[in-house]
Every structure is written in structure tokens, then in C-alpha cells.
C-alpha atoms as a PDB file:
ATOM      1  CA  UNK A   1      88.270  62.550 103.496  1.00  0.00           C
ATOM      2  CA  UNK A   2      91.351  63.389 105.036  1.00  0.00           C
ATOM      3  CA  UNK A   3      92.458  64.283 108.653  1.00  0.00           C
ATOM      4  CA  UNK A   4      95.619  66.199 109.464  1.00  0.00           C
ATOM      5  CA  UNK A   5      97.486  66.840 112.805  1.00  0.00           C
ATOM      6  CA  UNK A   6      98.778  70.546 112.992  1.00  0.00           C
ATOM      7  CA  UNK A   7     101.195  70.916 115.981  1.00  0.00           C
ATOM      8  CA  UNK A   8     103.335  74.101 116.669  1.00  0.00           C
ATOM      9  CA  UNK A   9     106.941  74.923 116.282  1.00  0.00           C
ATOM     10  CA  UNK A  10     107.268  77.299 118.915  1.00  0.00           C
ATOM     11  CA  UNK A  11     104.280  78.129 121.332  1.00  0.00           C
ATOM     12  CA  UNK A  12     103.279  81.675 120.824  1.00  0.00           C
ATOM     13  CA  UNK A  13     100.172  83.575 122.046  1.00  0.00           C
ATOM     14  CA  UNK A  14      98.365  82.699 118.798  1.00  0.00           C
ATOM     15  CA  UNK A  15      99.361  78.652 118.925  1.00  0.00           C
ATOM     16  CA  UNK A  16      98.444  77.867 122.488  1.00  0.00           C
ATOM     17  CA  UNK A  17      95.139  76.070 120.960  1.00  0.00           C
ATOM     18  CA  UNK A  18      97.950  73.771 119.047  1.00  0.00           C
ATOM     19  CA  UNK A  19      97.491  70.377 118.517  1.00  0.00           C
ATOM     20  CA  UNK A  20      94.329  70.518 116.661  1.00  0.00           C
ATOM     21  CA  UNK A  21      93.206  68.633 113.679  1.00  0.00           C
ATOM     22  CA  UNK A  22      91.541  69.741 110.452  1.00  0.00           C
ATOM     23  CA  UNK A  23      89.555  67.589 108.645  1.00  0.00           C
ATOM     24  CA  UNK A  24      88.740  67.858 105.011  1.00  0.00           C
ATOM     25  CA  UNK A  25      85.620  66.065 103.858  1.00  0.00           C
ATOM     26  CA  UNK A  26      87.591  65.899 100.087  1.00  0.00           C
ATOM     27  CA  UNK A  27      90.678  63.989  99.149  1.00  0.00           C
ATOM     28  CA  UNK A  28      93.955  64.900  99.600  1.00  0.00           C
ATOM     29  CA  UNK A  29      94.773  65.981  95.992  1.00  0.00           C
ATOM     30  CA  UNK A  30      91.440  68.256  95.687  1.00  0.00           C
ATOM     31  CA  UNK A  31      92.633  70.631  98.916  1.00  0.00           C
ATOM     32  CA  UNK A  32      95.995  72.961  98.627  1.00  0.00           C
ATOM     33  CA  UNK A  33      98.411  73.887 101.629  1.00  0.00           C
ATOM     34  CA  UNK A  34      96.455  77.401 101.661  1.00  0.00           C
ATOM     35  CA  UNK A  35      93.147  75.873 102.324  1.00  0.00           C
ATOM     36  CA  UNK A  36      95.124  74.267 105.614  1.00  0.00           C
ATOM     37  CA  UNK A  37      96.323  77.554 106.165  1.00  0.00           C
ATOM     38  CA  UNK A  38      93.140  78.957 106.388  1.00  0.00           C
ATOM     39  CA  UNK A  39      91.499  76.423 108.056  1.00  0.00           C
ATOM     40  CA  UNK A  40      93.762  76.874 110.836  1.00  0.00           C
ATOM     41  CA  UNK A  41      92.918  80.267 110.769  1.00  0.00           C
ATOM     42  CA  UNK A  42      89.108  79.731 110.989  1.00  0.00           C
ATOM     43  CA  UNK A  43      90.042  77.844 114.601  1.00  0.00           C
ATOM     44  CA  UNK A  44      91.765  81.521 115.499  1.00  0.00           C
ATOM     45  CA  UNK A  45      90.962  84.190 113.605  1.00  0.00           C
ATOM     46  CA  UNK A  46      93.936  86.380 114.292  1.00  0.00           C
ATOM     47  CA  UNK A  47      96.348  83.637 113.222  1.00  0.00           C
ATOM     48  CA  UNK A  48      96.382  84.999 109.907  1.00  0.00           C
ATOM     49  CA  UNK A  49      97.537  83.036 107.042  1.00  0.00           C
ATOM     50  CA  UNK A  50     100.274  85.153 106.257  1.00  0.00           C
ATOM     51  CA  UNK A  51     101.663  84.034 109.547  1.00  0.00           C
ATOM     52  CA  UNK A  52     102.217  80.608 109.499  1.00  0.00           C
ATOM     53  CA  UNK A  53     104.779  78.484 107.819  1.00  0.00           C
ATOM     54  CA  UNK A  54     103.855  75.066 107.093  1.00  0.00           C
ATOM     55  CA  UNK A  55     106.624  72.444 107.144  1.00  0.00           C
ATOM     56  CA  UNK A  56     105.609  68.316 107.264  1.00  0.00           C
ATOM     57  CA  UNK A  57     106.845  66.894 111.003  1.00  0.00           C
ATOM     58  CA  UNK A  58     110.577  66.743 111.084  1.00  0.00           C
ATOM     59  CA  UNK A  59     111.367  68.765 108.144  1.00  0.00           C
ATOM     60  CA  UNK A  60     112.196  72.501 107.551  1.00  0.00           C
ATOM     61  CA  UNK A  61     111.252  72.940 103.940  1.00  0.00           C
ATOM     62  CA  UNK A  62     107.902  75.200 104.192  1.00  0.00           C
ATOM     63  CA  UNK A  63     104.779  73.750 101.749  1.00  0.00           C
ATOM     64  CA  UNK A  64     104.241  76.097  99.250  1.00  0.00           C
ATOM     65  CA  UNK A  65     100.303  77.327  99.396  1.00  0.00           C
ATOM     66  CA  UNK A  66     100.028  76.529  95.668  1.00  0.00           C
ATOM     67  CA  UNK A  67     100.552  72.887  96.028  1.00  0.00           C
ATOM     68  CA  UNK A  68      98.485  70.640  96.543  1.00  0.00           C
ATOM     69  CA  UNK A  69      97.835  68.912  99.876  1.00  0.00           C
ATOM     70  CA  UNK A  70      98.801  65.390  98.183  1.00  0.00           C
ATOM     71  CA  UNK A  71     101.579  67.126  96.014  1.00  0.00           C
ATOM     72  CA  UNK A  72     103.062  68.382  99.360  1.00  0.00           C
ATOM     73  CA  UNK A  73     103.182  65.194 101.134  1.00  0.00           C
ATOM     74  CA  UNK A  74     100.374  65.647 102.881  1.00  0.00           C
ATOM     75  CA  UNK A  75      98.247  62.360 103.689  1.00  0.00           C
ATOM     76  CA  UNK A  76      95.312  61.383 105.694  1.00  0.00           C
ATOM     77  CA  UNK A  77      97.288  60.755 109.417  1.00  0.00           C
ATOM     78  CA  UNK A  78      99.651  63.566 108.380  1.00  0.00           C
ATOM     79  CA  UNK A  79     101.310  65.858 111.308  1.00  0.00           C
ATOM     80  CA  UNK A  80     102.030  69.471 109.854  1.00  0.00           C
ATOM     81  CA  UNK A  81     103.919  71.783 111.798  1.00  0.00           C
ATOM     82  CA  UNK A  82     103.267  75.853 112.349  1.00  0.00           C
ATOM     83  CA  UNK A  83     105.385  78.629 112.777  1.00  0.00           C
ATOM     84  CA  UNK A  84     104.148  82.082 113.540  1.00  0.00           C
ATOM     85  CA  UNK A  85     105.922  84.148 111.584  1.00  0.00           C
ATOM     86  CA  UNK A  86     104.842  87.226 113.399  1.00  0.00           C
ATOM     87  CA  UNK A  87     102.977  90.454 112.116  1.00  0.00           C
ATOM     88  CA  UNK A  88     103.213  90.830 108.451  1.00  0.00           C
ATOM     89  CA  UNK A  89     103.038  93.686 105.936  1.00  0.00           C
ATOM     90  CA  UNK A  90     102.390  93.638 102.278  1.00  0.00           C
ATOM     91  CA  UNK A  91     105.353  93.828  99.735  1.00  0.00           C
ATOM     92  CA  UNK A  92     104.202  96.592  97.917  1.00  0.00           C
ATOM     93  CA  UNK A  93     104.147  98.637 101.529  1.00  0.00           C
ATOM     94  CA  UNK A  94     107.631  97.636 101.877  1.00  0.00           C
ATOM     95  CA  UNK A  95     109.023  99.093  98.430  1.00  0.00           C
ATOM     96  CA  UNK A  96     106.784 102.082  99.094  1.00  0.00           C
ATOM     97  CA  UNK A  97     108.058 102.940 101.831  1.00  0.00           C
ATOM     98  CA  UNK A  98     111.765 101.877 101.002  1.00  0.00           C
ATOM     99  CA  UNK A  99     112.210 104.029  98.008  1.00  0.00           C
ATOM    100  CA  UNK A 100     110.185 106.923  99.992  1.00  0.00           C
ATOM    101  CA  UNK A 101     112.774 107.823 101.600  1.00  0.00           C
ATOM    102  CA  UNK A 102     115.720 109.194  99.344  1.00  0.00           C
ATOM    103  CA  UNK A 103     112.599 111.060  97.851  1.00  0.00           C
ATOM    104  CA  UNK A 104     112.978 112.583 101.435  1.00  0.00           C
ATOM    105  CA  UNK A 105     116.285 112.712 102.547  1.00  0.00           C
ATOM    106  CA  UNK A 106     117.689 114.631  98.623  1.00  0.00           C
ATOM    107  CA  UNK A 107     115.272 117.318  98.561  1.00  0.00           C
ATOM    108  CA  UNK A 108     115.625 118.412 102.160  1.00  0.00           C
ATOM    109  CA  UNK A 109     119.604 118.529 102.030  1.00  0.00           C
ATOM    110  CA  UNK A 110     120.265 119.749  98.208  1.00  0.00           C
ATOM    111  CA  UNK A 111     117.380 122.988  98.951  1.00  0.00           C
ATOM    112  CA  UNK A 112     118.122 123.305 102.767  1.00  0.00           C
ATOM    113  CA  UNK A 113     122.499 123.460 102.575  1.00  0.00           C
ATOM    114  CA  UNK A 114     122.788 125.754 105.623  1.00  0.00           C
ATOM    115  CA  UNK A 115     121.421 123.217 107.842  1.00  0.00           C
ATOM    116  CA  UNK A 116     123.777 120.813 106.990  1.00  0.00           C
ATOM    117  CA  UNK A 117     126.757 122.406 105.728  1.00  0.00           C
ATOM    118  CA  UNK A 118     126.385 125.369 107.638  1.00  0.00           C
ATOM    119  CA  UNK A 119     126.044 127.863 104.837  1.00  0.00           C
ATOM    120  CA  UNK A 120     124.867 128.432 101.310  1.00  0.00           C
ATOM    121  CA  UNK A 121     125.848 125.881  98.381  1.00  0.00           C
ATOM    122  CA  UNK A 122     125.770 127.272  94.817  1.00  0.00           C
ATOM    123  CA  UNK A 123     125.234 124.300  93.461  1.00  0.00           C
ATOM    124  CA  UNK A 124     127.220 123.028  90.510  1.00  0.00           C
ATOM    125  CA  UNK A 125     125.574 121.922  87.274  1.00  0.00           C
ATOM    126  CA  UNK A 126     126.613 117.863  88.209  1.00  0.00           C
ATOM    127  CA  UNK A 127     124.728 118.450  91.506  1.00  0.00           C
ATOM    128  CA  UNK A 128     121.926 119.274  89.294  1.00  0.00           C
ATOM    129  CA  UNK A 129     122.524 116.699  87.128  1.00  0.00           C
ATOM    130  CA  UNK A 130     122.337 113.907  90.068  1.00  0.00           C
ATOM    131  CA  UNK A 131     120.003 115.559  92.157  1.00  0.00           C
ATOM    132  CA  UNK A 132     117.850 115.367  89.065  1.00  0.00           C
ATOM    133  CA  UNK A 133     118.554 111.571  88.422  1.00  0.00           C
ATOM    134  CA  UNK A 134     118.216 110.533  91.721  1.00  0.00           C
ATOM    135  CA  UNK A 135     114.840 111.617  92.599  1.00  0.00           C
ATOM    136  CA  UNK A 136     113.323 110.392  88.523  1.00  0.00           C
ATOM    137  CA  UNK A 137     114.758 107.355  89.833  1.00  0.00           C
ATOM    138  CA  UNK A 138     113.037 106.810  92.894  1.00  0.00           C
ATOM    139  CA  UNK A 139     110.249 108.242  91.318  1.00  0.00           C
ATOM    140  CA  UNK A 140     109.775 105.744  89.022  1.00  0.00           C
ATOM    141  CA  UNK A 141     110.391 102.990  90.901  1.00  0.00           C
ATOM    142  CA  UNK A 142     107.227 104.165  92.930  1.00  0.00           C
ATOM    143  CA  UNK A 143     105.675 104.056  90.043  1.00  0.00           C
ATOM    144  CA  UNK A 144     106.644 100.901  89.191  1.00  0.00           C
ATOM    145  CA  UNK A 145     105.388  99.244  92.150  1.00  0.00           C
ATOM    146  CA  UNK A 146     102.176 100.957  92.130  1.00  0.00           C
ATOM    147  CA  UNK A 147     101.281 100.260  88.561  1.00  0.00           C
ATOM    148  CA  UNK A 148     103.848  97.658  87.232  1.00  0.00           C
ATOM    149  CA  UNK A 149     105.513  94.642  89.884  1.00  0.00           C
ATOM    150  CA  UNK A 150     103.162  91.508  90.556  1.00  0.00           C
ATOM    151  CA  UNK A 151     104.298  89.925  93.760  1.00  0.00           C
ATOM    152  CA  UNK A 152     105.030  86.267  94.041  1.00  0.00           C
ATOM    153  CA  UNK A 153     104.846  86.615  98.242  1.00  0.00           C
ATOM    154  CA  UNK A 154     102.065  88.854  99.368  1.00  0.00           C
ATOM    155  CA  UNK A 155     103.807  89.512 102.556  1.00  0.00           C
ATOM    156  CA  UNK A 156     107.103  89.961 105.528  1.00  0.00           C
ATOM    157  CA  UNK A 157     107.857  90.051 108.279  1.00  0.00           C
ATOM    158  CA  UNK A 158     107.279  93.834 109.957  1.00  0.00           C
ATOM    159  CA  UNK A 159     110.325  93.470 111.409  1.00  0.00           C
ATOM    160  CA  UNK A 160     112.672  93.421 108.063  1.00  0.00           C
ATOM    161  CA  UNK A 161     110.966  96.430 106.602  1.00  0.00           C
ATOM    162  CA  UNK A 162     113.709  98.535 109.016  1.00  0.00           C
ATOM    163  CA  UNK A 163     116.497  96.167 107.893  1.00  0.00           C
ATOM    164  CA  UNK A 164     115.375  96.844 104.169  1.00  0.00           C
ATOM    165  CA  UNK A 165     114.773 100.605 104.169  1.00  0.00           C
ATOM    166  CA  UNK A 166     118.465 101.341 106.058  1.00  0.00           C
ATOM    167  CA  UNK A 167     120.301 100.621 102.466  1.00  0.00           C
ATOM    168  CA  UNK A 168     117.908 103.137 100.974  1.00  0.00           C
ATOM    169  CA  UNK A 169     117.385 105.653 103.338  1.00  0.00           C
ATOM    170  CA  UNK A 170     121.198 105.374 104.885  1.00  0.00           C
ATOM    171  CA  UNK A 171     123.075 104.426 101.634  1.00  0.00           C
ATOM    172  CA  UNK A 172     121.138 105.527  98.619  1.00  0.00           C
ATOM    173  CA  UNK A 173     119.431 108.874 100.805  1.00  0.00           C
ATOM    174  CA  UNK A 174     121.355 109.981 103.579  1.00  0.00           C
ATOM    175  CA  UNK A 175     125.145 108.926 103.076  1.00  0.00           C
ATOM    176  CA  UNK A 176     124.506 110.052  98.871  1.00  0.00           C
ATOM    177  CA  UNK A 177     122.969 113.190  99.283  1.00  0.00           C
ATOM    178  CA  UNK A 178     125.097 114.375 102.364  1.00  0.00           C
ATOM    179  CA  UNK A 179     128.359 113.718 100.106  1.00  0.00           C
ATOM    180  CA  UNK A 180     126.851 114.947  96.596  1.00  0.00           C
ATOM    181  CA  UNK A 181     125.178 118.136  97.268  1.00  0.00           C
ATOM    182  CA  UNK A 182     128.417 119.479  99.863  1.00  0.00           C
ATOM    183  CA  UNK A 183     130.719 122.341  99.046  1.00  0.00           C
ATOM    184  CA  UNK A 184     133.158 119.953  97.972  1.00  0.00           C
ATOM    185  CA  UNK A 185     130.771 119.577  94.908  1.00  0.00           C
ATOM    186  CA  UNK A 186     129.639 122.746  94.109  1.00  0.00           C
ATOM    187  CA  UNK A 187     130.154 125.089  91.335  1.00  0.00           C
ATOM    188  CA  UNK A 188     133.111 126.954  92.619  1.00  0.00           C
ATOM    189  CA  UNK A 189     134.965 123.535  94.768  1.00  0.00           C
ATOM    190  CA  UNK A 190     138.175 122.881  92.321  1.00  0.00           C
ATOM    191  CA  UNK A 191     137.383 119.192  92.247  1.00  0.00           C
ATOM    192  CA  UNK A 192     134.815 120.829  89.869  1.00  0.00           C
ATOM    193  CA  UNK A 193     136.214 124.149  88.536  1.00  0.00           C
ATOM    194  CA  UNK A 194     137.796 123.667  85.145  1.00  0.00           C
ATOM    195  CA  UNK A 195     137.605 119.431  85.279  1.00  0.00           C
ATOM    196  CA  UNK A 196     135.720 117.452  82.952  1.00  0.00           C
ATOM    197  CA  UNK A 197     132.920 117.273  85.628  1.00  0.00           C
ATOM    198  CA  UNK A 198     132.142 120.930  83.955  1.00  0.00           C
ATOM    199  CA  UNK A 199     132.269 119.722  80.869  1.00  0.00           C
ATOM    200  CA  UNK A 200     129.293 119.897  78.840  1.00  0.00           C
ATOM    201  CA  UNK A 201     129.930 116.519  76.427  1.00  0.00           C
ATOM    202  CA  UNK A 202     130.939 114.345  79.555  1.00  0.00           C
ATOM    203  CA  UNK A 203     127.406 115.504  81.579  1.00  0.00           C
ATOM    204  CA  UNK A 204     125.558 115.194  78.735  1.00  0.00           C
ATOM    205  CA  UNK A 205     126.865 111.608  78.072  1.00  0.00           C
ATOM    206  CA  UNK A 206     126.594 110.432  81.538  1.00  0.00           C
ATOM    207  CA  UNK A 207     123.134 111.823  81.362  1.00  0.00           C
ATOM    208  CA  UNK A 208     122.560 109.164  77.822  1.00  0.00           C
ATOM    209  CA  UNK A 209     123.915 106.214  79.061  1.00  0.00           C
ATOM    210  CA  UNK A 210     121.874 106.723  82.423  1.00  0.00           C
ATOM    211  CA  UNK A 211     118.518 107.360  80.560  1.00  0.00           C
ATOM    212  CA  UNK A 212     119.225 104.219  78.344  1.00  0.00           C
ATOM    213  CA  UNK A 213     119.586 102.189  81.440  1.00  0.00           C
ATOM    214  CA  UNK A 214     116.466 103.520  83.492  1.00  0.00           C
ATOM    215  CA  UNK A 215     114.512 103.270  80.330  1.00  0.00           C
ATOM    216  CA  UNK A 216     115.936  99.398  79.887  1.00  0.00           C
ATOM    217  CA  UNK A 217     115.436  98.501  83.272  1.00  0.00           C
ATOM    218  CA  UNK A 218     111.559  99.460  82.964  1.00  0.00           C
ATOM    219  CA  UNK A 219     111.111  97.400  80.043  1.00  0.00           C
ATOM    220  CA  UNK A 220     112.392  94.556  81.215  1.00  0.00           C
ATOM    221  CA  UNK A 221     110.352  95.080  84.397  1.00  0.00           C
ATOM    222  CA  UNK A 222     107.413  95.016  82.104  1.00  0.00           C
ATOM    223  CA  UNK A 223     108.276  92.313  80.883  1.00  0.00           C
ATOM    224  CA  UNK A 224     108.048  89.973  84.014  1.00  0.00           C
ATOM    225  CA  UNK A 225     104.629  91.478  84.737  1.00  0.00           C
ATOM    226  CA  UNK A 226     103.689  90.024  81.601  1.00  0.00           C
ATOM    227  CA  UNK A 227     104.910  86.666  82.469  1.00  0.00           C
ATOM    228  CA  UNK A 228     102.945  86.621  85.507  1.00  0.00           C
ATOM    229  CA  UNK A 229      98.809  86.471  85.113  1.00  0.00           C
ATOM    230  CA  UNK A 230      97.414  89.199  87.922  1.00  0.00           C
ATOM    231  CA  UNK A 231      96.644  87.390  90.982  1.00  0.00           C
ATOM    232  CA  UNK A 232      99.161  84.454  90.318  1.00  0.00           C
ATOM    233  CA  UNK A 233     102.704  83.253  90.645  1.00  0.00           C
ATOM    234  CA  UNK A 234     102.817  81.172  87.529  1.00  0.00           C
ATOM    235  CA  UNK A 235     105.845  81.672  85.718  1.00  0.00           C
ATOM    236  CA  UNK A 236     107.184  81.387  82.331  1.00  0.00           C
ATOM    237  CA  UNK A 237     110.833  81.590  80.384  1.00  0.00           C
ATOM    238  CA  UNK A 238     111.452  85.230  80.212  1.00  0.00           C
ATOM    239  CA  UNK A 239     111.850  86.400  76.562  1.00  0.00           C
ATOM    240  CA  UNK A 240     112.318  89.815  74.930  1.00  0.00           C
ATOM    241  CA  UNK A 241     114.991  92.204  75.485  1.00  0.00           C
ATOM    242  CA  UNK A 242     118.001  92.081  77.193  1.00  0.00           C
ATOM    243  CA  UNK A 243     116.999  88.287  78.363  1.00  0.00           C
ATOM    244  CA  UNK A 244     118.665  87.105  75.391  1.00  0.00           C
ATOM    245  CA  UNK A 245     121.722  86.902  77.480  1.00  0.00           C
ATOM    246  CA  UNK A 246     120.997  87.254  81.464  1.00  0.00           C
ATOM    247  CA  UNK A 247     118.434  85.820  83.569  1.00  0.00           C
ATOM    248  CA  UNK A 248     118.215  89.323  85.363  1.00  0.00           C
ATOM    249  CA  UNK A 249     118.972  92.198  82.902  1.00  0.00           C
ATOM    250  CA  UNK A 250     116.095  94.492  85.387  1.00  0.00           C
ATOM    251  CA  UNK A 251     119.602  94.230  87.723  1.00  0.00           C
ATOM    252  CA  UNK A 252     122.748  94.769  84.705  1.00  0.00           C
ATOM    253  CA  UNK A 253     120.618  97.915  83.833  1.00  0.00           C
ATOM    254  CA  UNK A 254     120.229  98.998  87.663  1.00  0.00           C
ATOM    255  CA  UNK A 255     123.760  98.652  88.119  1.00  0.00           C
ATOM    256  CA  UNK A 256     124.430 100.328  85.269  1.00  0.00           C
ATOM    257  CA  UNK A 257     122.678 103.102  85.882  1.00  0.00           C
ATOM    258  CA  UNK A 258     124.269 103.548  89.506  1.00  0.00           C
ATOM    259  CA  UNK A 259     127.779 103.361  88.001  1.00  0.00           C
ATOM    260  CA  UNK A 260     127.416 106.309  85.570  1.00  0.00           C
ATOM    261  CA  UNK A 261     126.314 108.218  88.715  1.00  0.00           C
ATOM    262  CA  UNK A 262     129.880 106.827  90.813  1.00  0.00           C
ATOM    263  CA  UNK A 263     131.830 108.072  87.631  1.00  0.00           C
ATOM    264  CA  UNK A 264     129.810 110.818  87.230  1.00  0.00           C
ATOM    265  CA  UNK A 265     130.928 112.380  90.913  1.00  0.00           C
ATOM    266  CA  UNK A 266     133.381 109.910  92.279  1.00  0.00           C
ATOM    267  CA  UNK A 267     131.506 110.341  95.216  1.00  0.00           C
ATOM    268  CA  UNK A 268     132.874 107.751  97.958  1.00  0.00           C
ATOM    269  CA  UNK A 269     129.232 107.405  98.720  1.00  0.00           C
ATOM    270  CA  UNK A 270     128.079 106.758  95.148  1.00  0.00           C
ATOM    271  CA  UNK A 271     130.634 103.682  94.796  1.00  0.00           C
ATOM    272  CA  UNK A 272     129.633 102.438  98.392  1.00  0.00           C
ATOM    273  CA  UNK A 273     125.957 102.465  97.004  1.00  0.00           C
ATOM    274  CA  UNK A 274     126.822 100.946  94.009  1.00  0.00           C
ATOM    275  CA  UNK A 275     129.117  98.165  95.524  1.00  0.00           C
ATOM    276  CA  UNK A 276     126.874  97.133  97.794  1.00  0.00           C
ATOM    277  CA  UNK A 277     123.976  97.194  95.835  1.00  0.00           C
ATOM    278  CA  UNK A 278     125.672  95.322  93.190  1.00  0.00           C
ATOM    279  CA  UNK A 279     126.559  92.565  95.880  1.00  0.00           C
ATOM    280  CA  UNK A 280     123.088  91.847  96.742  1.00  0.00           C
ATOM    281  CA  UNK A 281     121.446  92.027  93.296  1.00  0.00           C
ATOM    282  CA  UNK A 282     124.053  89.421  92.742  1.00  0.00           C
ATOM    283  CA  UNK A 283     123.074  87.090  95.028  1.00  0.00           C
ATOM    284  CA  UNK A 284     119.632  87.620  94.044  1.00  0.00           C
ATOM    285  CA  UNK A 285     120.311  86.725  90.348  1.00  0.00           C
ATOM    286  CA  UNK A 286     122.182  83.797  91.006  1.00  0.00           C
ATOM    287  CA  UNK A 287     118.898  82.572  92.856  1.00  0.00           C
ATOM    288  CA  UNK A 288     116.627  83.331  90.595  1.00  0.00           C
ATOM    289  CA  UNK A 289     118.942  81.591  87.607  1.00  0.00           C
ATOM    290  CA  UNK A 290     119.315  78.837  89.533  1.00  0.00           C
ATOM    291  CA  UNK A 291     115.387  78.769  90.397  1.00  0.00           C
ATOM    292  CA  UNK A 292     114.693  79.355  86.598  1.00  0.00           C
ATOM    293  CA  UNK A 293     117.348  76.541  84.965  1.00  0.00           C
ATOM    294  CA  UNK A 294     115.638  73.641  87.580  1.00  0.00           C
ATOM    295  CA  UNK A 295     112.098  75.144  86.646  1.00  0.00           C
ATOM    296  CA  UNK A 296     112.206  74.880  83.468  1.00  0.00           C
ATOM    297  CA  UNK A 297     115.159  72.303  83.200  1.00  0.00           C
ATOM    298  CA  UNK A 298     116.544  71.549  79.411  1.00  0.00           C
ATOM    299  CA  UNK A 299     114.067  74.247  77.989  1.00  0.00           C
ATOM    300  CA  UNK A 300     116.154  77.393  79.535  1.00  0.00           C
ATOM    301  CA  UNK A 301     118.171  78.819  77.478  1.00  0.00           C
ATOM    302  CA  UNK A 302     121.641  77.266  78.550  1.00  0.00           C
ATOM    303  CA  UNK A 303     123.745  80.029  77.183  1.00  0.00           C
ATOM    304  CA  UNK A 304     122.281  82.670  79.440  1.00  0.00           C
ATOM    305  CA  UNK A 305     124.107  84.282  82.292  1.00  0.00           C
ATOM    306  CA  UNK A 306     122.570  84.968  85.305  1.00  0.00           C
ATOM    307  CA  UNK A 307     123.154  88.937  85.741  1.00  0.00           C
ATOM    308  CA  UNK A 308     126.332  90.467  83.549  1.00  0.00           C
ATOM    309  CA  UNK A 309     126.151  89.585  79.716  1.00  0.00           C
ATOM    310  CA  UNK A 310     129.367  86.878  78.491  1.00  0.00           C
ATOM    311  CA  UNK A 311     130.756  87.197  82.005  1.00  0.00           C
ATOM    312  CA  UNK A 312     128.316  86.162  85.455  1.00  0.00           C
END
């Protein structure tokens, strides 16, 4: 048997019953951190446990649900402490309603020019071109996280999902499509009228490269759902293509596929998108590298970069 003391960090509407103690009639090792979690919730039902975070008294590392009770630290006499997290929504929500919105924003500026520009647009065969890529894009990566991403955290906070969706819908929808689809673009603007942004071979191969990188970056997405079981977060080494030489090819190919679009128009907005988004899936490799090389310690693959092949 084992009795814990769960205390809260901060008191909020759905911790004002806090201290309590839960009392397990099993040993420490045969209970995880999510049956606390939920036990907590039983004693108030809207205290979901996507809500709390679970940290041992004194410390600020959360307890990972998967672990168990004993693994965690976690001993008969134990004080846990609770942080509401506030409301939560699911992942997959998030991403739907993230990449929702340049699915929005292009169509409704690239078909409706007169009430943004102020008159007609005869659009240019580029315009086409991007207007084209950008929405299979999106598309698929809809797709994708209907049918194909396994999530390791089932939810956020509600709060973030505004902070999340402004680089799409700002960066990636509204800022993109407002510079892309203008006059200064179309088919009679001389930043397009005899330059090789008319010509047929340069299109074309902007068009290749781009398809071999949306095409790459959804097999190695496949790839990680295979690593992951449905309805867990175990992980293994990633293997297969493009992992040969980065932790996180899903992000080389993503940026690669943004930069033919920069060259492609020289949009201002296009390179904003694509430094910025660059940036952050940078900081997100070097994470997940990290996390990998101390998983799985001398049996990752030291020559690997984390995100750009030979080079970071």
C-alpha cells in the first residue's frame, strides 16, 4: 500500500479541495503517475487529467504519466505537487486548425483581387504555380494529421493555439498571399515580363525540386508513425530514408520546400516565412537530437546531424 500527499502549486477554482491524499492499496512500482492523475481527478471530476502537472515537493521537473510511481520518486509518505494547467485541447485540433487557415486566407485573395488590390489581377503563370503549391501543401499536411501523425502529448494549453496559428495564418496565409498574388506579380508587372520567372525550364524546375521535397517530407513522416505503436509514445532509432544523416530530415525537406518557393518569387514574405520557420524547426531538431542521443545513448548513430545533412 502506499499513501501520497497531493498539495497545490497555485490555488485555482479546481484545487481548493487541495491537500488530499490518495491511497493505493498496491505498491509503489505496480501504480504509474497517470493513475495519480486520475485519482485526483475521481476527488473532482472536472480536474481533468490533462490539467495537472505533477512535480515531487520542491522540484519543477513534471513526472511523466508513463512512469512508474516508484520510477518517479514516488514513495509511501510522498508529497506531490499540482498545477492546473488550464483548459486543454487536443493536438490534432491544434494542427487542424493551424494549417486551416492559409487554406483560407490564399483562395479568398488570389480569386477575390479587387477586394484587396482594388482591381483585377491577371494572374501570372508563377502565381499559379505558388498558389497551386501552397494550398497541396496545406492540404496535405491536413491529411497528414488526420491519417498519418501519432501524438506523444494528447493535449495544450487553449491558450497557445492563438500563439501557434498567428505564424500560419499571419506569415504563411495572410502576409504570403497578400504579397504573391499582387499586381506586382502578375503576368504583365515587369518584375515578371520577359525574366526568368516566365521562363518555362526555371518554373518547371522549381516545380521538381518542390515535389521531391513534399513527397520526402511525407515519407519520412511515415516513417515516425511507424516507430510509434498507436496509442503509445514508445520510441525507437529512426531508420530509413533521409535519417541516414539528420535526426529530423521531416524539417531539411520542409525547409526545402519553402526555399524553392522564396527563389521562386523573391517574395519578401516568402523569405520571412521561410526564415522564421527555419529558426524554429531548428530549435526543435536540436531538441529532439539531443532527446534521441541520451535515449538511446552509444546506440545512436553518432555521425548524424540533427537537421541539415554534413553541416547542423
Amino acid at each position: 500500500m502506499v499513501s501520497v500527499k497531493v498539495s497545490a502549486a497555485k490555488s485555482t477554482p479546481l484545487t481548493r479541495n487541495l491537500p488530499t491524499f490518495i491511497t493505493f492499496d498496491k505498491p509503489a512500482e505496480e501504480h504509474t503517475v497517470r493513475d495519480l492523475k486520475k485519482a485526483i481527478t475521481a476527488k473532482n471530476p472536472k480536474f481533468h487529467p490533462s490539467r495537472q502537472k505533477l512535480t515531487l515537493k520542491g522540484e519543477s521537473k513534471a513526472l511523466a504519466d508513463n512512469a512508474t510511481l516508484k520510477d518517479a520518486g514516488v514513495v509511501d509518505g510522498s508529497e506531490v505537487t499540482v498545477k492546473d494547467l488550464g483548459p486543454q485541447i487536443g493536438w490534432r485540433t491544434v494542427f487542424l486548425i493551424e494549417y486551416a487557415g492559409p487554406l483560407i486566407v490564399h483562395p479568398l485573395i488570389y480569386h477575390f483581387p479587387k477586394l484587396f488590390y482594388g482591381g483585377a489581377v491577371q494572374h501570372s503563370v508563377l502565381q499559379k504555380y505558388v498558389y497551386a503549391m501552397v494550398l497541396l501543401h496545406f492540404l496535405k499536411r491536413e491529411l497528414e494529421t488526420l491519417f498519418v501523425h501519432r501524438f506523444s502529448h494528447g493535449t495544450m494549453p487553449f491558450r497557445n493555439v492563438f500563439k501557434n496559428s498567428a505564424h500560419y495564418h499571419i506569415l504563411s496565409g495572410v502576409l504570403l498571399a497578400y504579397s504573391v498574388y499582387s499586381p506586382t506579380f502578375a503576368a504583365n508587372s515587369p518584375y515578371i515580363r520577359g525574366t526568368i520567372r516566365e521562363n518555362p525550364a526555371f518554373l518547371w524546375s522549381c516545380l521538381a525540386v518542390w515535389l521531391f521535397a513534399e513527397l520526402s517530407n511525407l515519407h519520412t513522416h511515415i516513417n515516425l508513425r511507424n516507430l510509434r505503436p498507436a496509442g503509445t509514445t514508445k520510441r525507437a532509432i529512426p531508420q530509413g530514408y533521409g535519417f541516414a544523416l539528420v535526426s529530423c530530415p521531416n524539417y531539411f525537406f520542409e525547409t526545402v520546400g519553402w526555399t524553392v518557393i522564396a527563389v521562386m518569387t523573391g517574395s519578401y514574405a516568402a523569405w520571412l516565412f521561410l526564415v522564421v520557420s527555419t529558426y524554429q524547426m531548428a530549435v526543435w531538431a536540436i531538441k529532439k537530437h539531443k532527446n534521441y542521443k541520451k535515449e538511446f545513448g552509444k546506440d545512436y548513430p553518432a555521425n548524424r546531424k540533427a537537421m541539415f545533412p554534413f553541416i547542423f
